[in-house]
Each structure stands twice: as C-alpha cells, then as structure tokens.
Protein backbone atom coordinates (compact mmCIF):
# COMPACT_ATOMS: atom_id res chain seq x y z
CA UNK A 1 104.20 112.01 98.49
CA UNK A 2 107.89 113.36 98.60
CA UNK A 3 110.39 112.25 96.61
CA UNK A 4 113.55 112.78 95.74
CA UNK A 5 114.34 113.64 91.97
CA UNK A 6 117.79 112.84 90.36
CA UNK A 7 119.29 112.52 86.81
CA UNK A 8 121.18 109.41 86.74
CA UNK A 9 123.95 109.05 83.82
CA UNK A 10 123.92 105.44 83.43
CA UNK A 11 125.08 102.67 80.39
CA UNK A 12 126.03 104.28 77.15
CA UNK A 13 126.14 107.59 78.67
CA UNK A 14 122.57 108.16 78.59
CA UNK A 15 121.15 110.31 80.98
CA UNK A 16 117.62 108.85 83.27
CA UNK A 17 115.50 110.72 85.69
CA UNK A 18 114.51 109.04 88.77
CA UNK A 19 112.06 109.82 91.59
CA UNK A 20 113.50 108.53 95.03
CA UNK A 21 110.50 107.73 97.88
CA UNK A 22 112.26 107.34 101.16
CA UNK A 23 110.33 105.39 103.86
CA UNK A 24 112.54 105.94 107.15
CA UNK A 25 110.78 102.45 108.67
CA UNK A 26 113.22 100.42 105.87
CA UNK A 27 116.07 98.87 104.50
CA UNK A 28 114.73 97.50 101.55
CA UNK A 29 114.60 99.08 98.14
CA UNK A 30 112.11 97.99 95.14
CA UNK A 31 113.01 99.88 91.45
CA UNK A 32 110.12 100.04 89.00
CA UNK A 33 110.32 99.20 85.30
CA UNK A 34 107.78 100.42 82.90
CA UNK A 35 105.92 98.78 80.22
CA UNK A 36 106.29 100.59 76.59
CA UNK A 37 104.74 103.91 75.61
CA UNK A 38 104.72 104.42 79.75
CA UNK A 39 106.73 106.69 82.27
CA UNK A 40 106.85 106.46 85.90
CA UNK A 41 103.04 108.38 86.50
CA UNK A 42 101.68 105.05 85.35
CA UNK A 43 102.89 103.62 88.71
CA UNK A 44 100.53 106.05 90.91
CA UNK A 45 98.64 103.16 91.50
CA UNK A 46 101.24 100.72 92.52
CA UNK A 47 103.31 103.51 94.55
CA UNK A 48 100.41 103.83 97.41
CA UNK A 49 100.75 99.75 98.71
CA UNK A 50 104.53 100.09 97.74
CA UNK A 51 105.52 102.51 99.94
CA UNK A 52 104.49 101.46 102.90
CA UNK A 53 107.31 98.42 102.54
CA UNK A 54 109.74 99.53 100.96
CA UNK A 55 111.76 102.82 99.73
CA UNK A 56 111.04 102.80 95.86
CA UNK A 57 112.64 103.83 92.78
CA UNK A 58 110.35 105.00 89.52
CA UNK A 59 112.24 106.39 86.49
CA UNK A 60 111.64 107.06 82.91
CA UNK A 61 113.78 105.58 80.10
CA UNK A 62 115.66 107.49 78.40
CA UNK A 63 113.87 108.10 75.43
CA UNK A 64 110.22 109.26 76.97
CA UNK A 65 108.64 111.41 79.67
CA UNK A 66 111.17 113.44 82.46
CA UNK A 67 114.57 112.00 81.09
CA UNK A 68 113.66 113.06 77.19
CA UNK A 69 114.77 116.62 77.55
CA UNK A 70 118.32 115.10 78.94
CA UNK A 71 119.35 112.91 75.85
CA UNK A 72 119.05 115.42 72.65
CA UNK A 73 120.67 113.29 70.51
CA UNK A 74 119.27 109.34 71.14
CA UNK A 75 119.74 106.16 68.82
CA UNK A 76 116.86 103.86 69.58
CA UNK A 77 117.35 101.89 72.17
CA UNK A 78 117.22 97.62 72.54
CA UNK A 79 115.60 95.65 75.32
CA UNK A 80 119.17 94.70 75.58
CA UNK A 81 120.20 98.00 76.61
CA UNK A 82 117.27 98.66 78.88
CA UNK A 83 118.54 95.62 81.11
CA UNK A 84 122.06 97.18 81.46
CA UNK A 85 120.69 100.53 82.06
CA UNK A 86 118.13 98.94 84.62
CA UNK A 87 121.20 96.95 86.12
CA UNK A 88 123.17 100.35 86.45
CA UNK A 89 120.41 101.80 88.76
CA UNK A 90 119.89 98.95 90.77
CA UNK A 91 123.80 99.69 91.87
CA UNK A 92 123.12 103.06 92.12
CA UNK A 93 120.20 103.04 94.59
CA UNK A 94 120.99 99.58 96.28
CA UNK A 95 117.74 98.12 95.03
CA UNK A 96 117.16 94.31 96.27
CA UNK A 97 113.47 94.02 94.75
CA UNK A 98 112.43 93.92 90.94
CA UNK A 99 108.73 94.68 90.32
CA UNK A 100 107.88 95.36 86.06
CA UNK A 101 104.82 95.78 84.33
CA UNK A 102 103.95 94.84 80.95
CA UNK A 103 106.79 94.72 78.21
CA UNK A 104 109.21 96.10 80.72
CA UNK A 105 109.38 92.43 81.77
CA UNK A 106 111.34 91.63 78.73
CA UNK A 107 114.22 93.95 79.79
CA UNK A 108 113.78 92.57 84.09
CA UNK A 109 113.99 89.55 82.76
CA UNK A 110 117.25 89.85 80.93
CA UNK A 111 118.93 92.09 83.83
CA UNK A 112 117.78 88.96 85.97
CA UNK A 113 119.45 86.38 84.16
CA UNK A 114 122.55 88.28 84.47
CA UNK A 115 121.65 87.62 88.41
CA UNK A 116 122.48 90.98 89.85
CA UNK A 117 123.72 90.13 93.54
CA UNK A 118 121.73 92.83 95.21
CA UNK A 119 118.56 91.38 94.27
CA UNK A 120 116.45 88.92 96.69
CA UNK A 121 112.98 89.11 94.98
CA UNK A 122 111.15 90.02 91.67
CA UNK A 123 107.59 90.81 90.64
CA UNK A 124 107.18 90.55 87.10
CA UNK A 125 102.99 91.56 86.36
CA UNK A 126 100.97 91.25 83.29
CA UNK A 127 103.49 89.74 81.06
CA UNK A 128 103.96 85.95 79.37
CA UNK A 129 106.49 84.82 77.48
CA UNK A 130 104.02 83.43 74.60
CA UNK A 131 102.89 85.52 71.80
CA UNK A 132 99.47 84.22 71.81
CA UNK A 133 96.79 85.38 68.90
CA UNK A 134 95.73 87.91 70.29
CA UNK A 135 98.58 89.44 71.43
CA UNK A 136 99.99 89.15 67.67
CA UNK A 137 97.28 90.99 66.29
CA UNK A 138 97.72 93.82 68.78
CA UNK A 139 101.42 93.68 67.35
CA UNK A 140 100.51 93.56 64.28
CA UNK A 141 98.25 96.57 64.02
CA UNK A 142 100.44 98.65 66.27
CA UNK A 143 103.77 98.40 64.12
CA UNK A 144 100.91 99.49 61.12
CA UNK A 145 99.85 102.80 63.20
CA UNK A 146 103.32 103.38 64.76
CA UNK A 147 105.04 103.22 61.24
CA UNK A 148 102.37 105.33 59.87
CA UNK A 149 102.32 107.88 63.04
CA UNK A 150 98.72 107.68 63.09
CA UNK A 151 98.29 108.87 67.10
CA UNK A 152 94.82 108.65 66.93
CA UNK A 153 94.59 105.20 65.95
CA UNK A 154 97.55 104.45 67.98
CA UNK A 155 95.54 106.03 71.08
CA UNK A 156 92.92 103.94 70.07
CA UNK A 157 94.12 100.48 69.73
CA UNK A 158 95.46 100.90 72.64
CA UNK A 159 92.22 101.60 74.78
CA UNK A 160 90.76 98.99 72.88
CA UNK A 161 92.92 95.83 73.68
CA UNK A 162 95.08 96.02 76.51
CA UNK A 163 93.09 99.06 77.96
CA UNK A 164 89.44 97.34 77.81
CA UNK A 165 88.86 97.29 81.26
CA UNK A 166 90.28 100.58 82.31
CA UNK A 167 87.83 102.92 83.93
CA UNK A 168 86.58 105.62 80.94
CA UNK A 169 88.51 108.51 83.37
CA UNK A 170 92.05 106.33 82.90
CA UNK A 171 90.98 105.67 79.13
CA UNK A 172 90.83 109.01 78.45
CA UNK A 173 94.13 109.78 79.90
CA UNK A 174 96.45 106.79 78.15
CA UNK A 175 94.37 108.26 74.58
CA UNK A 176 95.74 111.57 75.76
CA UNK A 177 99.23 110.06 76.70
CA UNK A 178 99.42 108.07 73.90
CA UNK A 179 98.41 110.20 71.46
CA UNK A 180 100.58 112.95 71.99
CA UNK A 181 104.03 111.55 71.87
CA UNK A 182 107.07 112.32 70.07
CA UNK A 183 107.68 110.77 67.05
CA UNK A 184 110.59 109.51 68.18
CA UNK A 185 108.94 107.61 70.63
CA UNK A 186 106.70 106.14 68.34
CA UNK A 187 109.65 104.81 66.78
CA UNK A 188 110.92 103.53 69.67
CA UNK A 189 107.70 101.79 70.30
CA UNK A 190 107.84 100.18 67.04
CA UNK A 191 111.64 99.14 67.54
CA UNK A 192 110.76 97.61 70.96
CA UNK A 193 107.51 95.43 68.61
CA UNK A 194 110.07 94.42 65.47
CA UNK A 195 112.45 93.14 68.37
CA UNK A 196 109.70 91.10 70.18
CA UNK A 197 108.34 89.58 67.12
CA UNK A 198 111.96 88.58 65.69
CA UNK A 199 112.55 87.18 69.75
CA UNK A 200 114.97 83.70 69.76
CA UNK A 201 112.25 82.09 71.53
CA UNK A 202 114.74 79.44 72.55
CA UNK A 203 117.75 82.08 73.54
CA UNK A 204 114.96 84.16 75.44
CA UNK A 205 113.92 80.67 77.68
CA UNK A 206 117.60 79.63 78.16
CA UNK A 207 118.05 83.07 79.87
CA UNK A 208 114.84 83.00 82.01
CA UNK A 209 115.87 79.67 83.03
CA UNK A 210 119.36 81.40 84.56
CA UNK A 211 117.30 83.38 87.19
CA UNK A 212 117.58 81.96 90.61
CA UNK A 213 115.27 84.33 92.93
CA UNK A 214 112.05 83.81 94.05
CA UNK A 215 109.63 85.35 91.40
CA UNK A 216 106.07 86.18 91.60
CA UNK A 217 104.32 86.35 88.07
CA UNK A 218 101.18 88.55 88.61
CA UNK A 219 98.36 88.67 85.55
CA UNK A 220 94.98 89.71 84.98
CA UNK A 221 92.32 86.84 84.88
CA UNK A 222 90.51 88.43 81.88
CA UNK A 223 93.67 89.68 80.18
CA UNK A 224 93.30 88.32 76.85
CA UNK A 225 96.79 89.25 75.88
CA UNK A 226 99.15 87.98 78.72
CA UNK A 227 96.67 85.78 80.93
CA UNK A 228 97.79 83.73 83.92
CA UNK A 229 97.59 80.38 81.53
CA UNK A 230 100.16 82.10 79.23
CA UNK A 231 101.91 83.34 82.16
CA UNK A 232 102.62 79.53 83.43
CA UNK A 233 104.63 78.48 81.22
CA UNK A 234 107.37 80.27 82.88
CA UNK A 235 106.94 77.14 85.08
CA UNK A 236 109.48 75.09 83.43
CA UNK A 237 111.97 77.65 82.76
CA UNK A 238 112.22 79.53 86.30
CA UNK A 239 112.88 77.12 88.96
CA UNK A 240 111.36 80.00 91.67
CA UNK A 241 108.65 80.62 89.96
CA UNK A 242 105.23 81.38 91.73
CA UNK A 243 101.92 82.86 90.04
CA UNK A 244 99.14 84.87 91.33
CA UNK A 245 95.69 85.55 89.10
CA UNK A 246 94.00 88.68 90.07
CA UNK A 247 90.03 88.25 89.65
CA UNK A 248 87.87 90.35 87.29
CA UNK A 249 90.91 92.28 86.07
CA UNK A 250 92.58 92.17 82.72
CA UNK A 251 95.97 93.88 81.82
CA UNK A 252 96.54 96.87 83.71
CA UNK A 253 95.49 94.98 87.33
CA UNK A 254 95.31 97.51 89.84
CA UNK A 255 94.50 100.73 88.05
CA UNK A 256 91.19 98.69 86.30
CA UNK A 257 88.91 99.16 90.15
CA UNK A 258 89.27 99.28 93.74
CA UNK A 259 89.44 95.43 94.00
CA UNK A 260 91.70 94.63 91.88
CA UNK A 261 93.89 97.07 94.15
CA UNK A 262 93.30 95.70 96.97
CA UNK A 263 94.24 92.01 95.41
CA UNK A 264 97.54 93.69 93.91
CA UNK A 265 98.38 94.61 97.49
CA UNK A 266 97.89 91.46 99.23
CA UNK A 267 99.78 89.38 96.40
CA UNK A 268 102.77 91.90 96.59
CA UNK A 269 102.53 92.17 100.50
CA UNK A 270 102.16 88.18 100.51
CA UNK A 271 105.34 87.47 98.59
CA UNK A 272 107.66 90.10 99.72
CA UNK A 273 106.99 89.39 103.89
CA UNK A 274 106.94 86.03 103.66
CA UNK A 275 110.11 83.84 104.57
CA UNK A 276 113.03 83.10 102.32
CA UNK A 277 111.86 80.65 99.33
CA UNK A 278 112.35 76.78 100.02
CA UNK A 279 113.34 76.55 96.15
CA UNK A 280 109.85 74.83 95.70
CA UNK A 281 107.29 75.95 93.37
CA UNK A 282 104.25 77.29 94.90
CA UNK A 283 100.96 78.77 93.18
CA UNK A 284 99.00 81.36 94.36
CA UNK A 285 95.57 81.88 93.22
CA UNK A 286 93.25 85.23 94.77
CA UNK A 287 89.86 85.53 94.98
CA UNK A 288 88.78 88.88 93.90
C-alpha cells in the first residue's frame, strides 16, 4: 500500500515520522496511536479494513521505531506529552477520527478531554481504566525486567500475558521486537508503567468525563488484562460511551485470527457509518 512518509516537528520540538495513506474516495481522516513498546507496523492489521474508509495516519513516537534516529538527544517522555504531541498531528493532517490501542489510550484519552474541534469520533480498543490483578502483576514484573534490562524476560512476559492468544508466527515477532530494543526505550517503557501505577485515579476520571464525542470502547472477550467488564466502567464517566466485545479474542483483537478480524471490521465499520450519536448510550455486543 502507498503511503506517504513525512517527519513532523511537533510539541517540544521533537521530531515524529508519519506514514500518510491517501484514499482519493474520502474526506475523512483517522490518526493511529500506539500502545507501548509498539510502532506503527503493529497496525498492519488494522490498516487493511481502515483504508477502505478513511485516509489514515500511523506514526511512531518519538522515542522508538522510524522517528528514533530524528531525536538524538530525548528526555523521557510523559503520557502528558504524548497527548499534546498527538493533538499537534491531528492539526497537521486534519484528522477527525481517533482510533488507539492498548496504553496509547491513556494519552487519546487526555488529548480528548482537551476536546480537539476537528474530531467527530474515537475508537479507543483493548484498554480499561481499572488496574485489575492481573493487569498489576503484569506491571509489576515488567518495571522488574525493564529496570533490570533483561530483554529476554521482557520478550517473554510479554508473549505470555497480553500476547497469549497471538498466533506462534506473531509471537515470535513481538519476542523479536521486544527483545531487541534500545535501552532507552526500555526506560521509556518503564517511565510510561511508574506513571500508570502513581495515576490520580480521580483526576484521570474527571478528564474522561470532559470528552463529548461518540466513543466506541473495543476489548477482547478473553483479555484477562483489559476485558470488556473492566472496560464498562467508562460508562459513568463518558456520556458517549458505547462498547463492543470481540468473541474468542483477548488483547491484541484482530491480529489473534481471521475472525476476530473480521469482527474488528464490522465494529469499526458499524460505528464510524452510522448516523450522528443521539447522546444516548448504546451497547454493542458481536458474536464471533
């Protein structure tokens, strides 16, 4: 697929590259935001029912993958900042649609509250804002291997928890990933877990609450870390709120099997075509 590549100098002065997908057929923009320890070649998946819709936006923060080479000299870098530098290239490519994946919700989330006017819809998928016990222990054992620089275990863990359900060919490749990061990135990683765990829970709501789009929360049924009944609780905090469960499927949805895929599309395609929101809540539940 062609795309155009760019290197965007956005908040702080920090430099980002960005892959551009025209589709002639439309108006509409969607930018993707990555979950942690990913760049934008985790989005292969998503990319094939995305571009049929819309024109989209991948890039890599600042600190990993393509944009690395552009920042020499980088202080680690808040979820804080990754909103403002996420609400610098939705200006720059016109972007009205949101979609994150994993921990890159906690950044789409706070460039949401600040409720960017270009914006009309958001997909926010496998993430919840409860730490549940599971999740904590996956926290908990990462900042151990990520202080330690232990890639192997790191590599690991990963495959292990969140990656469970991955196909062995797409386990192979996050150990691979994973394991072969700088160690600044690794200490990234472990700045992005010390800032999660020491989250205002209450200051964190508040904000979510300030978000006045439709959203569509998307999570894995068997996703033991940030499962649709974790995911709900964003019920009483964003007054748009809708929720979609994709069957046999834990945390990384629609690179896990061909179904889950196929139930990523129609959620996406279901929420983005319909009609403007009423303001009422409405649930969505698939059948995979």
């Amino acid at each position: 697929m062609y795309a155009e590549k760019a290197v965007i100098r956005v908040h702080r002065d920090l430099k980002v590259h960005t892959w551009f997908y025209p589709n002639p057929e439309t108006d509409a923009t969607i930018i993707l935001v990555n979950g942690s320890l990913a760049t934008a070649a985790s989005f292969g998946q998503t990319l094939r029912y995305l571009q049929p819709l819309f024109n989209v936006v991948l890039f890599d923060q600042p600190y990993s993958g393509h944009s690395r080479a552009h920042n020499p000299t980088l202080p680690l870098i808040g979820k804080e900042d990754e909103a403002l530098i996420l609400l610098d290239l939705i200006e720059h490519f016109r972007a009205d649609h949101l979609m994150s994946f994993s921990w890159g919700g906690v950044a789409a989330m706070l460039a949401l509250a600040q409720r960017p006017a270009r914006i009309r819809r958001a997909l926010v998928t496998s993430f919840a804002p409860v730490l549940n016990p599971a999740m904590q222990d996956y926290l908990a054992r990462g900042k151990t291997h990520l202080a330690a620089c232990n890639r192997q275990a790191i590599g690991e863990l990963i495959n292990e928890t969140i990656g469970e359900h991955l196909p062995s060919l797409y386990k192979r490749c996050n150990f691979r990933h994973v394991s072969s990061l700088d160690e600044h990135e690794y200490g990234q990683m472990l700045f992005h877990i010390r800032q999660v765990l020491e989250l205002d829970a209450d200051q964190y709501m508040r904000c979510v609450s300030n978000i006045d789009i439709p959203l569509l929360f998307i999570n894995g049924e068997w996703d033991r870390y940030t499962g649709p009944a974790d995911a709900r609780h964003f019920a009483d905090l964003a007054r748009n709120a809708r929720f979609a469960s994709i069957a046999h499927t834990g945390h990384f949805l629609d690179m896990e099997h061909k179904t889950a895929w196929q139930d990523m599309r129609a959620a996406v395609e279901g929420f983005v075509l319909q009609a403007p929101a009423s303001g009422n809540q409405q649930r969505l539940a698939l059948a995979g």
